[in-house]
PDB file of N, CA and C in Angstrom:
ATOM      1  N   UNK A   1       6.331  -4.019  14.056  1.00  0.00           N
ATOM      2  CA  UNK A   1       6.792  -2.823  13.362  1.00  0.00           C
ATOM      3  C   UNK A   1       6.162  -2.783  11.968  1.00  0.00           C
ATOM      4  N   UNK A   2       5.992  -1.848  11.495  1.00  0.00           N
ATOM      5  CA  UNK A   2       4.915  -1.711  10.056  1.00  0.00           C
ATOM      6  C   UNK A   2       6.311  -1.404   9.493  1.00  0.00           C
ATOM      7  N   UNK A   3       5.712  -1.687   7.960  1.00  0.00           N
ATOM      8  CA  UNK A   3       6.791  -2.145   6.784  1.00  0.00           C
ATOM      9  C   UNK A   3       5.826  -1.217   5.749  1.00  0.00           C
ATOM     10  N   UNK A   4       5.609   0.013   6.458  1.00  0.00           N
ATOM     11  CA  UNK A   4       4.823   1.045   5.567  1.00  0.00           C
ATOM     12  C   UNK A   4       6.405   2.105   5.482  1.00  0.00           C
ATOM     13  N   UNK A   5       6.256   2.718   3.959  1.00  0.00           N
ATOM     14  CA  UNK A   5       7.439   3.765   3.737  1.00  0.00           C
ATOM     15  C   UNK A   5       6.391   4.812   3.267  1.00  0.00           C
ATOM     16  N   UNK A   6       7.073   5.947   3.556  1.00  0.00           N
ATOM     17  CA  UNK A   6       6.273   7.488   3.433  1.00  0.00           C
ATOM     18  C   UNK A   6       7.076   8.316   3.138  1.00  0.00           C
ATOM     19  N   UNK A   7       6.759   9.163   2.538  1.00  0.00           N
ATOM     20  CA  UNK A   7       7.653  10.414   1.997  1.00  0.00           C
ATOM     21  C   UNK A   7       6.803  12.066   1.497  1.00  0.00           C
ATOM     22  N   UNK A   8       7.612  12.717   2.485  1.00  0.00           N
ATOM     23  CA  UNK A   8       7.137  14.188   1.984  1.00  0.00           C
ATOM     24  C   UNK A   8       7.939  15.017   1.193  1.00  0.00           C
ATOM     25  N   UNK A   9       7.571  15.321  -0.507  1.00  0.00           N
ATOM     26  CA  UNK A   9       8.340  15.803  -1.305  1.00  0.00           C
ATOM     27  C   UNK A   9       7.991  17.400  -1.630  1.00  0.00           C
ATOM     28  N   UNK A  10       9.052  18.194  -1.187  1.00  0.00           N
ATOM     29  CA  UNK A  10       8.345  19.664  -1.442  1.00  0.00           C
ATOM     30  C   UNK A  10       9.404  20.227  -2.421  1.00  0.00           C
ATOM     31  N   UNK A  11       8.824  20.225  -3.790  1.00  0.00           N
ATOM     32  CA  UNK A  11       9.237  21.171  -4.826  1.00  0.00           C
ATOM     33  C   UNK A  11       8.565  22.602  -5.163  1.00  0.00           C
ATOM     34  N   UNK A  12       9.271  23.580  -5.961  1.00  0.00           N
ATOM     35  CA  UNK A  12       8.831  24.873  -6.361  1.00  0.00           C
ATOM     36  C   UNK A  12       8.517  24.170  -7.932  1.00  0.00           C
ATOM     37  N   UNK A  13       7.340  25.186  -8.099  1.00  0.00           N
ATOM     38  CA  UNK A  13       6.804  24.801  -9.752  1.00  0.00           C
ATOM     39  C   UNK A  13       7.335  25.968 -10.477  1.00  0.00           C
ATOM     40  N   UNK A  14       8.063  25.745 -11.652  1.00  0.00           N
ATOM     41  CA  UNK A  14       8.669  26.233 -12.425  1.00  0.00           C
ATOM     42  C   UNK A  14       7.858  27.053 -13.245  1.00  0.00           C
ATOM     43  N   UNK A  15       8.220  28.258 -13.368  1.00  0.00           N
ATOM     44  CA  UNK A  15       7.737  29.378 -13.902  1.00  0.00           C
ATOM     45  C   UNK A  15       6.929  29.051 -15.131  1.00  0.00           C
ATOM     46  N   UNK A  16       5.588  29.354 -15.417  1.00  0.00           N
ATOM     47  CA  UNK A  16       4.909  29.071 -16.731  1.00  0.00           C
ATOM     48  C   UNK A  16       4.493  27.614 -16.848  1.00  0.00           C
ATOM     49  N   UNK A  17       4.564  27.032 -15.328  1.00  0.00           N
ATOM     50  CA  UNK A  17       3.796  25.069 -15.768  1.00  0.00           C
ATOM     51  C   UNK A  17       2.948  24.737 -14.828  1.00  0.00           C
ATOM     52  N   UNK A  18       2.188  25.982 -14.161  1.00  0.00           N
ATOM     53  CA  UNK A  18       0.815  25.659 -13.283  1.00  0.00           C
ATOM     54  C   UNK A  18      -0.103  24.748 -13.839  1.00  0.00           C
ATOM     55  N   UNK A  19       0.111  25.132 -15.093  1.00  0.00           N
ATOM     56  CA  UNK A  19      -0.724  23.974 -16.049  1.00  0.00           C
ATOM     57  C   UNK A  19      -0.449  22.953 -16.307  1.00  0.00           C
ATOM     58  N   UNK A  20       0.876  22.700 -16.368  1.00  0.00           N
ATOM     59  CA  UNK A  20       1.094  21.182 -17.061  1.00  0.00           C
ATOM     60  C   UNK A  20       1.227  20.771 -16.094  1.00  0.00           C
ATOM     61  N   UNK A  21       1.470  21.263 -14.668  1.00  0.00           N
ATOM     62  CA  UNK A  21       1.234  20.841 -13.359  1.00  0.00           C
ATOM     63  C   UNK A  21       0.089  20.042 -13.285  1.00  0.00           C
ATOM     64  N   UNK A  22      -0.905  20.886 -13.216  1.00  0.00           N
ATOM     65  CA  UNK A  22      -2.213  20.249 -12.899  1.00  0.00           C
ATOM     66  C   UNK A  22      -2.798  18.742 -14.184  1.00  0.00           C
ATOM     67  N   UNK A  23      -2.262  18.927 -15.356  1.00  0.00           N
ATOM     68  CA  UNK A  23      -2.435  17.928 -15.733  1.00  0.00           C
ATOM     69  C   UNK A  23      -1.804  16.618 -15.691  1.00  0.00           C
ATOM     70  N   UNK A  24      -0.892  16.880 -15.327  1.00  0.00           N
ATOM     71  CA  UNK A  24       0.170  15.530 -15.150  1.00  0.00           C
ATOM     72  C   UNK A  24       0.054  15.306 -13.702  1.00  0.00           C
ATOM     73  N   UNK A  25      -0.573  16.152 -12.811  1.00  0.00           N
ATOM     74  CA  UNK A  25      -0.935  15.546 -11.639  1.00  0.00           C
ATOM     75  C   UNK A  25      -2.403  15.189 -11.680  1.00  0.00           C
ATOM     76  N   UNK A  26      -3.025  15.388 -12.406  1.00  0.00           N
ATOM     77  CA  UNK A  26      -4.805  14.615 -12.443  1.00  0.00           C
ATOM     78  C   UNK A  26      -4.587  12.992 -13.256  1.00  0.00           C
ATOM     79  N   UNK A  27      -3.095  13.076 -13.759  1.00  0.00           N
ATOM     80  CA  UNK A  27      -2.703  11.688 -14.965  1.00  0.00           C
ATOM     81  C   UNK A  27      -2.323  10.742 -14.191  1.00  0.00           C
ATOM     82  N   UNK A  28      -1.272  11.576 -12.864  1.00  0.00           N
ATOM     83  CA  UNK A  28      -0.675  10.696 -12.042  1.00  0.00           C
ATOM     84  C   UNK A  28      -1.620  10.121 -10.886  1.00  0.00           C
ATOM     85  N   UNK A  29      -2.271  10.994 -10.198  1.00  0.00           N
ATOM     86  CA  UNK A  29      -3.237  10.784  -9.457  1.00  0.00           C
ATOM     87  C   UNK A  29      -4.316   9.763 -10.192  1.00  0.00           C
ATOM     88  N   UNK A  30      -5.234   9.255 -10.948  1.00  0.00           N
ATOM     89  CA  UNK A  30      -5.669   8.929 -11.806  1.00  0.00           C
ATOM     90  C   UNK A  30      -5.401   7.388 -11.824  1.00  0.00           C
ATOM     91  N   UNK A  31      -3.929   7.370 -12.399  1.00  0.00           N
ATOM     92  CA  UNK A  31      -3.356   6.445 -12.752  1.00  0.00           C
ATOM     93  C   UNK A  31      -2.652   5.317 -11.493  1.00  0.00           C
ATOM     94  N   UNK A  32      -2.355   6.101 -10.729  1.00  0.00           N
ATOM     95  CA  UNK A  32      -1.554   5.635  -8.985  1.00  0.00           C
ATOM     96  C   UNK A  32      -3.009   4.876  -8.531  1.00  0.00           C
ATOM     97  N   UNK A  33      -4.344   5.993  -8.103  1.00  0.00           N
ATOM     98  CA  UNK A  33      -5.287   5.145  -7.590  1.00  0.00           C
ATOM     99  C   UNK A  33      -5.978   3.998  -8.242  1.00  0.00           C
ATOM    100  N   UNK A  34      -5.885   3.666  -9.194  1.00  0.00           N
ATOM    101  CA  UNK A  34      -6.697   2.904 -10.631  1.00  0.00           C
ATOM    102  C   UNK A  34      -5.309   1.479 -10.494  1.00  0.00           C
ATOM    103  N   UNK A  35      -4.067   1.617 -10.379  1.00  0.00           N
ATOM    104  CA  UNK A  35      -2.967   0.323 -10.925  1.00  0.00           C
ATOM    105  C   UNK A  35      -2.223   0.410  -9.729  1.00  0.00           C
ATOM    106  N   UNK A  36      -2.326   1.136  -8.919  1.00  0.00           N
ATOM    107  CA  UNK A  36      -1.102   1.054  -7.796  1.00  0.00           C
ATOM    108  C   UNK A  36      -2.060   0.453  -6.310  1.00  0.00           C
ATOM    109  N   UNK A  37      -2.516  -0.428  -5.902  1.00  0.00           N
ATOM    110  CA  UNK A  37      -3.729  -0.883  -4.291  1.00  0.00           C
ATOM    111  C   UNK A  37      -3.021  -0.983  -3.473  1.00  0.00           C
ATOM    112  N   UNK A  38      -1.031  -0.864  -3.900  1.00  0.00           N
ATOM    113  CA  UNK A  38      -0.164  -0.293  -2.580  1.00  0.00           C
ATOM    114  C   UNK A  38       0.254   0.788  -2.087  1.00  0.00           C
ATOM    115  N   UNK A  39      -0.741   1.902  -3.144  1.00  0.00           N
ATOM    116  CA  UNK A  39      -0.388   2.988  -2.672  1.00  0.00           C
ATOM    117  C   UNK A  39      -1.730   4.001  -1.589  1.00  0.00           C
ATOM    118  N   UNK A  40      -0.831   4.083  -0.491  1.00  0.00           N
ATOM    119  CA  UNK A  40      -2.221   4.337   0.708  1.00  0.00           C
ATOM    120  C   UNK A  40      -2.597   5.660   0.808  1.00  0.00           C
ATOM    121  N   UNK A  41      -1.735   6.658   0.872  1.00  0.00           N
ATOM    122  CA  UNK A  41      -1.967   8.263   0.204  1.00  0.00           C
ATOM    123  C   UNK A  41      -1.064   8.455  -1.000  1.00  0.00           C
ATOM    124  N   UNK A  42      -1.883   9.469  -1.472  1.00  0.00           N
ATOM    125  CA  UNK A  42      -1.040   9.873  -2.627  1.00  0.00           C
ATOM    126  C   UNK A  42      -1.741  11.295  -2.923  1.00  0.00           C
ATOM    127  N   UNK A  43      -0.986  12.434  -2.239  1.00  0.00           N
ATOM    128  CA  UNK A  43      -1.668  13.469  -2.065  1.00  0.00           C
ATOM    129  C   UNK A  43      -0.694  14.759  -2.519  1.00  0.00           C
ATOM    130  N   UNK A  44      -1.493  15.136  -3.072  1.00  0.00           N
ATOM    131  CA  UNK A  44      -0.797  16.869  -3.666  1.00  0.00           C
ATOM    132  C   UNK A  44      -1.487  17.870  -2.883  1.00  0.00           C
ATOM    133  N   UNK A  45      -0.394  18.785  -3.214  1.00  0.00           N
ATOM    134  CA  UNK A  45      -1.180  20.115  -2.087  1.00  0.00           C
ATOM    135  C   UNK A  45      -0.547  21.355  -2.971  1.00  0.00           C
ATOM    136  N   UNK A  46      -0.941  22.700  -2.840  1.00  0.00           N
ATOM    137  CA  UNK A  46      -0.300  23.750  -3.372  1.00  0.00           C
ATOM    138  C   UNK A  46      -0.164  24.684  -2.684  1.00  0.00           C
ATOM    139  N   UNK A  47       0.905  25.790  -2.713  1.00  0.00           N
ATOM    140  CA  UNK A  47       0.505  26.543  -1.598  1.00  0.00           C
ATOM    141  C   UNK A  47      -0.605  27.835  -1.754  1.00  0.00           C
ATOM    142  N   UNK A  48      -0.807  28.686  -1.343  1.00  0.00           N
ATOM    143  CA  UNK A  48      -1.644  29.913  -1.849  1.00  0.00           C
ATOM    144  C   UNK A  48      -1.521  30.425  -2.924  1.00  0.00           C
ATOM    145  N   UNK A  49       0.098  30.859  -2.888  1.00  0.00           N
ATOM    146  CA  UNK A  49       0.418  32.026  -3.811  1.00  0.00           C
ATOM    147  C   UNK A  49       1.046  30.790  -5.207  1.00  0.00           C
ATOM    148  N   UNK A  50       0.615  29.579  -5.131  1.00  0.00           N
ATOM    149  CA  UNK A  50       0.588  28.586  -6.373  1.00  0.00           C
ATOM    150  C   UNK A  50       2.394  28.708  -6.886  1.00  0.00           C
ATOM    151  N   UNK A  51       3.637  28.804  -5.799  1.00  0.00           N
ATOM    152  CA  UNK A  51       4.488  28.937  -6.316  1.00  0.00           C
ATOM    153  C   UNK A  51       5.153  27.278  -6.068  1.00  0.00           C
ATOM    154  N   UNK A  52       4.646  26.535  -4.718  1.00  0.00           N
ATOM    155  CA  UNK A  52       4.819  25.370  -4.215  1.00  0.00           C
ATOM    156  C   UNK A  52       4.296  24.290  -4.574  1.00  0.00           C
ATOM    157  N   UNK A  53       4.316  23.213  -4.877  1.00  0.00           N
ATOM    158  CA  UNK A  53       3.978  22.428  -4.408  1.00  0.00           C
ATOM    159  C   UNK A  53       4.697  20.788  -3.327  1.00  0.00           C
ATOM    160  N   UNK A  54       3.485  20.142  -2.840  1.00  0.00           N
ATOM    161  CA  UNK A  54       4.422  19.065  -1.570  1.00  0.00           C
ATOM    162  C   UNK A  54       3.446  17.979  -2.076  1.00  0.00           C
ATOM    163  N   UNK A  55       4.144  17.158  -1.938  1.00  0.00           N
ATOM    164  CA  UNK A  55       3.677  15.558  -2.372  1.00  0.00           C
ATOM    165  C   UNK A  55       3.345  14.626  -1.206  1.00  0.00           C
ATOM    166  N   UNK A  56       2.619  14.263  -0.361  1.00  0.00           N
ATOM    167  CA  UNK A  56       2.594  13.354   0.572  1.00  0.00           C
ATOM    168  C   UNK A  56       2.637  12.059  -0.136  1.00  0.00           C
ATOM    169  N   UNK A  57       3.163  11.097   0.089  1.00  0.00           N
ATOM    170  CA  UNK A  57       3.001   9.615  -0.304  1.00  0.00           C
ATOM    171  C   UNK A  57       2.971   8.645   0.521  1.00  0.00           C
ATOM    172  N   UNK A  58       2.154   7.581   0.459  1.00  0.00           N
ATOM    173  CA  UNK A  58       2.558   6.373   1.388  1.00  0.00           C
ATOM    174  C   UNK A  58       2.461   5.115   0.836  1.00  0.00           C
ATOM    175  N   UNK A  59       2.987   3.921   1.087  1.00  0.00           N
ATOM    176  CA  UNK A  59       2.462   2.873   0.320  1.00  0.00           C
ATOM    177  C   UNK A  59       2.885   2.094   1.414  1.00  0.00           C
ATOM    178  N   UNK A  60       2.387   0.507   1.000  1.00  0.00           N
ATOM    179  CA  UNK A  60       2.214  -0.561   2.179  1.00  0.00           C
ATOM    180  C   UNK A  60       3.173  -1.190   2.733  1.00  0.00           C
ATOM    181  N   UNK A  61       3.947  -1.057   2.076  1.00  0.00           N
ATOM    182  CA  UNK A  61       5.957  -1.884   1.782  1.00  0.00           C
ATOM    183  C   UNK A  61       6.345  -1.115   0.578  1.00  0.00           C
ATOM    184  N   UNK A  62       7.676  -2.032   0.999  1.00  0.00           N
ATOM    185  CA  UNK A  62       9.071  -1.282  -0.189  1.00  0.00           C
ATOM    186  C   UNK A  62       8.462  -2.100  -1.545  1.00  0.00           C
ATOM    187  N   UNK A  63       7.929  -3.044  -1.650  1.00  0.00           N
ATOM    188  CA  UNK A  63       7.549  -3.661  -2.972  1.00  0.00           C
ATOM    189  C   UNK A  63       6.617  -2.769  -3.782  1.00  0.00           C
ATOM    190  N   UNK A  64       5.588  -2.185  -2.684  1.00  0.00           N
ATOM    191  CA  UNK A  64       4.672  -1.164  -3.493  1.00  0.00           C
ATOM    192  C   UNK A  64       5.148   0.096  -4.022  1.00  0.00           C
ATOM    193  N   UNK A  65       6.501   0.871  -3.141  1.00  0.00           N
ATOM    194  CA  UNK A  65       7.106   1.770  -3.526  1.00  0.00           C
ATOM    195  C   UNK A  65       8.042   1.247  -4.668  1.00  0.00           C
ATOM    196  N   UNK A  66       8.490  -0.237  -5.054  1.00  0.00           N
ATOM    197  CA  UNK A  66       9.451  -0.390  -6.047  1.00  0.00           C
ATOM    198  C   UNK A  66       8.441  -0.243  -7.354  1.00  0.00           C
ATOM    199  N   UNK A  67       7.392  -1.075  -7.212  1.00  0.00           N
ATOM    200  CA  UNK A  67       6.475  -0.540  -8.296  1.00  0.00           C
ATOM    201  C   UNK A  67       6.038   0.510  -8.629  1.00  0.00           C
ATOM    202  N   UNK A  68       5.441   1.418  -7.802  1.00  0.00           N
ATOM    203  CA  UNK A  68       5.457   2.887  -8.385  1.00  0.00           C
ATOM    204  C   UNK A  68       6.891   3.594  -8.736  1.00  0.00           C
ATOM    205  N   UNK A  69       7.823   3.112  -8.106  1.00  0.00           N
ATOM    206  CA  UNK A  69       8.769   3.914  -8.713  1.00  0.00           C
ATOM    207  C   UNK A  69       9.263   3.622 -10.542  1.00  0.00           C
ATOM    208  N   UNK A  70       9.240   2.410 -10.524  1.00  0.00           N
ATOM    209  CA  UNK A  70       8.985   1.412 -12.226  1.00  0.00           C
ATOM    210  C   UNK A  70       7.752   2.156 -12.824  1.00  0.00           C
ATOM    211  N   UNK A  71       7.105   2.436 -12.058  1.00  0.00           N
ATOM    212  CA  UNK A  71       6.088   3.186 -13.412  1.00  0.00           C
ATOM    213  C   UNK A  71       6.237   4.400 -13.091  1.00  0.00           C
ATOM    214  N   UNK A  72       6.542   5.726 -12.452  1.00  0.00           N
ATOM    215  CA  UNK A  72       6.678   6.820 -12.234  1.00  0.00           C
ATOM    216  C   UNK A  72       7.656   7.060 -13.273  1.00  0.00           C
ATOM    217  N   UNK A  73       9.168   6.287 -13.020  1.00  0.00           N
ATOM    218  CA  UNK A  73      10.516   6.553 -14.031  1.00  0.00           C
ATOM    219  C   UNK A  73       9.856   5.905 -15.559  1.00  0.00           C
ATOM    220  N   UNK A  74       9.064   5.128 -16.238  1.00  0.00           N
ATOM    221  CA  UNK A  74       8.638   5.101 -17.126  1.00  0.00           C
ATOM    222  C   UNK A  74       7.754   5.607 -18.098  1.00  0.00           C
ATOM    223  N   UNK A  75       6.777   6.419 -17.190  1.00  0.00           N
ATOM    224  CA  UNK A  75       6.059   7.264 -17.560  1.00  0.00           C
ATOM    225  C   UNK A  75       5.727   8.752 -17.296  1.00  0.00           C
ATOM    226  N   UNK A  76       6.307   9.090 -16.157  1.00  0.00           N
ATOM    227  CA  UNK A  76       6.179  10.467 -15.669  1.00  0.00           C
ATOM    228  C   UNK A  76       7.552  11.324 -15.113  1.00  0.00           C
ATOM    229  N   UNK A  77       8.502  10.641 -14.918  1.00  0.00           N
ATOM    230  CA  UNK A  77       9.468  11.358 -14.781  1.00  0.00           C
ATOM    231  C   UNK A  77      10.140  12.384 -15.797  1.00  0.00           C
ATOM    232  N   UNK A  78      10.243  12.505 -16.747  1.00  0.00           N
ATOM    233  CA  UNK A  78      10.624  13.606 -17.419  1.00  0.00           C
ATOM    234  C   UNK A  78       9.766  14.401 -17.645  1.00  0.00           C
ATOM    235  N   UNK A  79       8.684  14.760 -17.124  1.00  0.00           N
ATOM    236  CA  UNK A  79       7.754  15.325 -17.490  1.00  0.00           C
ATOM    237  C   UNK A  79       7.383  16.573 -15.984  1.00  0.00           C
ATOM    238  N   UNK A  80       7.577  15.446 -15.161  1.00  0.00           N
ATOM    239  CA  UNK A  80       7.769  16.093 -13.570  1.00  0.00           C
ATOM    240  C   UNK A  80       8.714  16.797 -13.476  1.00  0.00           C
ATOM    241  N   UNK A  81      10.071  16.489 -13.828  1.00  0.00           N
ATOM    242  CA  UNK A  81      11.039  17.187 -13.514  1.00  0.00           C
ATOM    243  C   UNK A  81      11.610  18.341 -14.331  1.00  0.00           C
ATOM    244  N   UNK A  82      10.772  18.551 -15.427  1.00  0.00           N
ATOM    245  CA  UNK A  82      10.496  19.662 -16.166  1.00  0.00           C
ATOM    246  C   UNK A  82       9.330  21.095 -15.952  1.00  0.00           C
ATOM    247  N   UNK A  83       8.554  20.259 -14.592  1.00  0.00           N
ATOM    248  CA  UNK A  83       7.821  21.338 -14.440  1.00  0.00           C
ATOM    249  C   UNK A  83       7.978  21.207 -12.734  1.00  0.00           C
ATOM    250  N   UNK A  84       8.777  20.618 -12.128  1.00  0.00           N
ATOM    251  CA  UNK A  84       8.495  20.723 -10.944  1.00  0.00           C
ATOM    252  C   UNK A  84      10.429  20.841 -10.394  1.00  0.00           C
ATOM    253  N   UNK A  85      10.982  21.632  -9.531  1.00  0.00           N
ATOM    254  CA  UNK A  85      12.116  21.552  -9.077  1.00  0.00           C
ATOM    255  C   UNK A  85      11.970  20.700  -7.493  1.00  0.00           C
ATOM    256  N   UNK A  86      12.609  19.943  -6.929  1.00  0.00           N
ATOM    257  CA  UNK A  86      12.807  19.114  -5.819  1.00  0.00           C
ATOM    258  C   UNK A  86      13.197  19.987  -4.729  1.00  0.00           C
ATOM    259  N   UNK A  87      12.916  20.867  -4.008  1.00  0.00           N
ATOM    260  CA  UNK A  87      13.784  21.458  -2.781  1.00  0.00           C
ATOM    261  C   UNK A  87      14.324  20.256  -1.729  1.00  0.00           C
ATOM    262  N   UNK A  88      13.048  19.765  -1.385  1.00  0.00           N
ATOM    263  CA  UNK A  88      13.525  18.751  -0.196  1.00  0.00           C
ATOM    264  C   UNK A  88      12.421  17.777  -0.592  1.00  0.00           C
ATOM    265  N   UNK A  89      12.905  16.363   0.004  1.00  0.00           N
ATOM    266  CA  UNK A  89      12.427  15.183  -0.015  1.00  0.00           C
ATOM    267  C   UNK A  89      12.934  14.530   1.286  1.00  0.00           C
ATOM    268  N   UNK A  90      12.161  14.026   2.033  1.00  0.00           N
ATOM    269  CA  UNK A  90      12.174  13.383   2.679  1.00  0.00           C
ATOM    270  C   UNK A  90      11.541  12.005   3.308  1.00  0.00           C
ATOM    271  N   UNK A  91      12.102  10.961   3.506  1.00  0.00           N
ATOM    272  CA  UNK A  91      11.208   9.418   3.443  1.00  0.00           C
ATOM    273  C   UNK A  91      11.316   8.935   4.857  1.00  0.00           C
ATOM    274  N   UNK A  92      10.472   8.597   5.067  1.00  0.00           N
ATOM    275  CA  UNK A  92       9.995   8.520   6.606  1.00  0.00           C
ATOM    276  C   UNK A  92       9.616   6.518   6.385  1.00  0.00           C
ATOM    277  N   UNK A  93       9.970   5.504   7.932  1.00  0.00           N
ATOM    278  CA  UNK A  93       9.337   4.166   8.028  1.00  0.00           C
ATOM    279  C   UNK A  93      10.230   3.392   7.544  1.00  0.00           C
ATOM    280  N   UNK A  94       9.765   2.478   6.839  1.00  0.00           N
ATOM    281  CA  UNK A  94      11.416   1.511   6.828  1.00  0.00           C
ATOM    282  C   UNK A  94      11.329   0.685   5.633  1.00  0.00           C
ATOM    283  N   UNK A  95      11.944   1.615   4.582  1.00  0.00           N
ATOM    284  CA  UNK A  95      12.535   0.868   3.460  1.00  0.00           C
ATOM    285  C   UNK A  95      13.294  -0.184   3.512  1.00  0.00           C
ATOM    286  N   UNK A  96      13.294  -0.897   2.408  1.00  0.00           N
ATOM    287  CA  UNK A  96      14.406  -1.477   2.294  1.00  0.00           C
ATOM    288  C   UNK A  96      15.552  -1.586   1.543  1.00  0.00           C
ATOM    289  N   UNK A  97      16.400  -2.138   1.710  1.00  0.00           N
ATOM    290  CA  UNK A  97      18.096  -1.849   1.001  1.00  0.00           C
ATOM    291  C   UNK A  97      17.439  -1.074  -0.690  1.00  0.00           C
ATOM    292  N   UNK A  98      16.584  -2.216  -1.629  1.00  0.00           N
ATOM    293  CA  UNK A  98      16.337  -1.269  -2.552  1.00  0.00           C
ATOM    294  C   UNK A  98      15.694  -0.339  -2.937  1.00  0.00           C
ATOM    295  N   UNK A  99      14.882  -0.196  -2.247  1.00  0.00           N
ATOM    296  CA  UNK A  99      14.239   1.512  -1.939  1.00  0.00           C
ATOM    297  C   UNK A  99      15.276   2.566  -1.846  1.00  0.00           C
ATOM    298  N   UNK A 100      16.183   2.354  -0.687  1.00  0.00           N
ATOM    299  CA  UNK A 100      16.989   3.253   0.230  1.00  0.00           C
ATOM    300  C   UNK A 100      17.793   3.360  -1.001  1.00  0.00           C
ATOM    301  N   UNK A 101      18.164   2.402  -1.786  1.00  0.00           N
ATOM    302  CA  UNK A 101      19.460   2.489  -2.802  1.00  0.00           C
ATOM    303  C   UNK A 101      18.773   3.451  -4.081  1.00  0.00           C
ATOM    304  N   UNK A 102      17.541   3.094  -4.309  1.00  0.00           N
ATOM    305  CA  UNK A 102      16.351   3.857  -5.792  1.00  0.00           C
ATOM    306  C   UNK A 102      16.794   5.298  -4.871  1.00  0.00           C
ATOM    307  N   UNK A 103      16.287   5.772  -4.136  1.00  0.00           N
ATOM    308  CA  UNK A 103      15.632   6.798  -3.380  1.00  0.00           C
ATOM    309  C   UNK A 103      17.002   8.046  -3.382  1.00  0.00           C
ATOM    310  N   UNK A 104      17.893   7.280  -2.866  1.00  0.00           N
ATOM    311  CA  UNK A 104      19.500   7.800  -2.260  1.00  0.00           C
ATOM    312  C   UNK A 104      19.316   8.372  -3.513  1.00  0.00           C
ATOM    313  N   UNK A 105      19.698   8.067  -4.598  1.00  0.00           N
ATOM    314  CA  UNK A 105      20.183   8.620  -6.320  1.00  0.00           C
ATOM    315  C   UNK A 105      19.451   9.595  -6.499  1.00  0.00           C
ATOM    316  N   UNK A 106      18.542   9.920  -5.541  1.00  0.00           N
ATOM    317  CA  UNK A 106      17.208  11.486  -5.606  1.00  0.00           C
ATOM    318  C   UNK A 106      17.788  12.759  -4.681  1.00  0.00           C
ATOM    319  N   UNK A 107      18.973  12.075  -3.608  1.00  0.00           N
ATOM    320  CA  UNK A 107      19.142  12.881  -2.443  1.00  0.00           C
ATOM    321  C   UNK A 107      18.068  12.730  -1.565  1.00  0.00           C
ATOM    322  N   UNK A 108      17.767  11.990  -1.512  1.00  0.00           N
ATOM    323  CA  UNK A 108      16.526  11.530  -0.356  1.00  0.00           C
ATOM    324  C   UNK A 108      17.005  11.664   0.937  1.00  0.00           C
ATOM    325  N   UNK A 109      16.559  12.062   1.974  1.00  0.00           N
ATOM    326  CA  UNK A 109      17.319  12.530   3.395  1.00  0.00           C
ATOM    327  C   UNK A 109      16.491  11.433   3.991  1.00  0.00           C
ATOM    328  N   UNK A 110      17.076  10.277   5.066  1.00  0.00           N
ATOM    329  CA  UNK A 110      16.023   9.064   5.314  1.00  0.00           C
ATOM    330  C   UNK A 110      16.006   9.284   6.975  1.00  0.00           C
ATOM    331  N   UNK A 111      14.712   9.054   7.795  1.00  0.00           N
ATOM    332  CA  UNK A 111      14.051   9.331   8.803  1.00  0.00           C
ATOM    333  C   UNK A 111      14.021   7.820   9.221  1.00  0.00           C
ATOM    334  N   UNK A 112      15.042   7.618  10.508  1.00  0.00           N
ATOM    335  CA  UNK A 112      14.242   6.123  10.860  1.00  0.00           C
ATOM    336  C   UNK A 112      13.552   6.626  11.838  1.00  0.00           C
ATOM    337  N   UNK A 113      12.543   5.005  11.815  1.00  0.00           N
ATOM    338  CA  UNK A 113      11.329   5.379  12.955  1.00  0.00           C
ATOM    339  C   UNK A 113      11.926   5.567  14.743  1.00  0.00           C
ATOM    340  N   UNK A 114      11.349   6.062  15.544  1.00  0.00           N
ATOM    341  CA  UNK A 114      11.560   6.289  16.900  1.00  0.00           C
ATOM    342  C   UNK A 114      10.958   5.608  17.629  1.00  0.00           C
ATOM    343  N   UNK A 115       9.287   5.751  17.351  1.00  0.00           N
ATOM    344  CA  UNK A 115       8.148   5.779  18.111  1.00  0.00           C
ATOM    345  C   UNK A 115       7.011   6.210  17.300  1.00  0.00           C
ATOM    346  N   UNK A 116       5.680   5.941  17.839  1.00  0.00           N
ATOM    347  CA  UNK A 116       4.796   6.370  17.411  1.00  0.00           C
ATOM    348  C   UNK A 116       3.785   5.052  16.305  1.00  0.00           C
ATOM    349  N   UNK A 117       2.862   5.732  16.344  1.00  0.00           N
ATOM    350  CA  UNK A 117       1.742   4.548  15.492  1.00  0.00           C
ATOM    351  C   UNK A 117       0.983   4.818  14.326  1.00  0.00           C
ATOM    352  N   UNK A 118       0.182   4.235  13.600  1.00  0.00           N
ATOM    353  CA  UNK A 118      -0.312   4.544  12.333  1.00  0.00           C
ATOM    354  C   UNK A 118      -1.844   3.518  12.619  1.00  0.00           C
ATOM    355  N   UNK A 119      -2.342   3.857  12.671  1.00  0.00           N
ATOM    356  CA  UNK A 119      -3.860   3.242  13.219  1.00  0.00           C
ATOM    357  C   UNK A 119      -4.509   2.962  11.728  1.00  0.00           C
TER     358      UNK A 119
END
């Protein structure tokens, strides 16, 4: 069984921060691929009409997600949550107790695995 955790985060971007959007996601992006080698995607998307955006994430284990979450809440969280609102989040694979416990305090809706593979 893989000890990979994943999560798809889809927020609306708050009126007037397309911009500070895009810069604090070229900071985060940037910064995740450069200090984080447990993080396996780390992908933004927008929608057309630039009112959305969805976060794909993955990392290798719950240790790699405890570390990005230690530097996300230290450096980018108030900054995100000023330009980005959370609709849904959802975490997919198999955390562990302290992930599930970090994550829960977000409203995180948790997906255990069924089936299926990751090649």
């Amino acid at each position: 069984m893989s000890n990979t955790v994943y999560w798809l985060l889809e927020t609306i971007i708050k009126d007037g921060e397309s911009e500070n959007l895009k810069a604090l996601m070229d900071e985060m992006v940037s910064a995740t691929k450069e200090n984080e080698p447990g993080a396996i995607i780390y992908d933004w998307s927008v929608s057309e009409d630039g009112k959305k955006c969805n976060i794909l994430e993955m990392y290798k284990d719950s240790e790699a997600v405890m570390n990005h979450m230690g530097i996300f809440g230290k450096n980018y969280a108030a900054r995100f949550m000023s330009i980005l609102e959370i609709k849904k989040y959802v975490c997919y694979g198999n955390p562990d107790e302290k992930v599930v416990s970090a994550l829960s305090k977000l409203g995180v809706v948790f997906m255990k695995p069924l089936g299926g593979f990751h090649r």
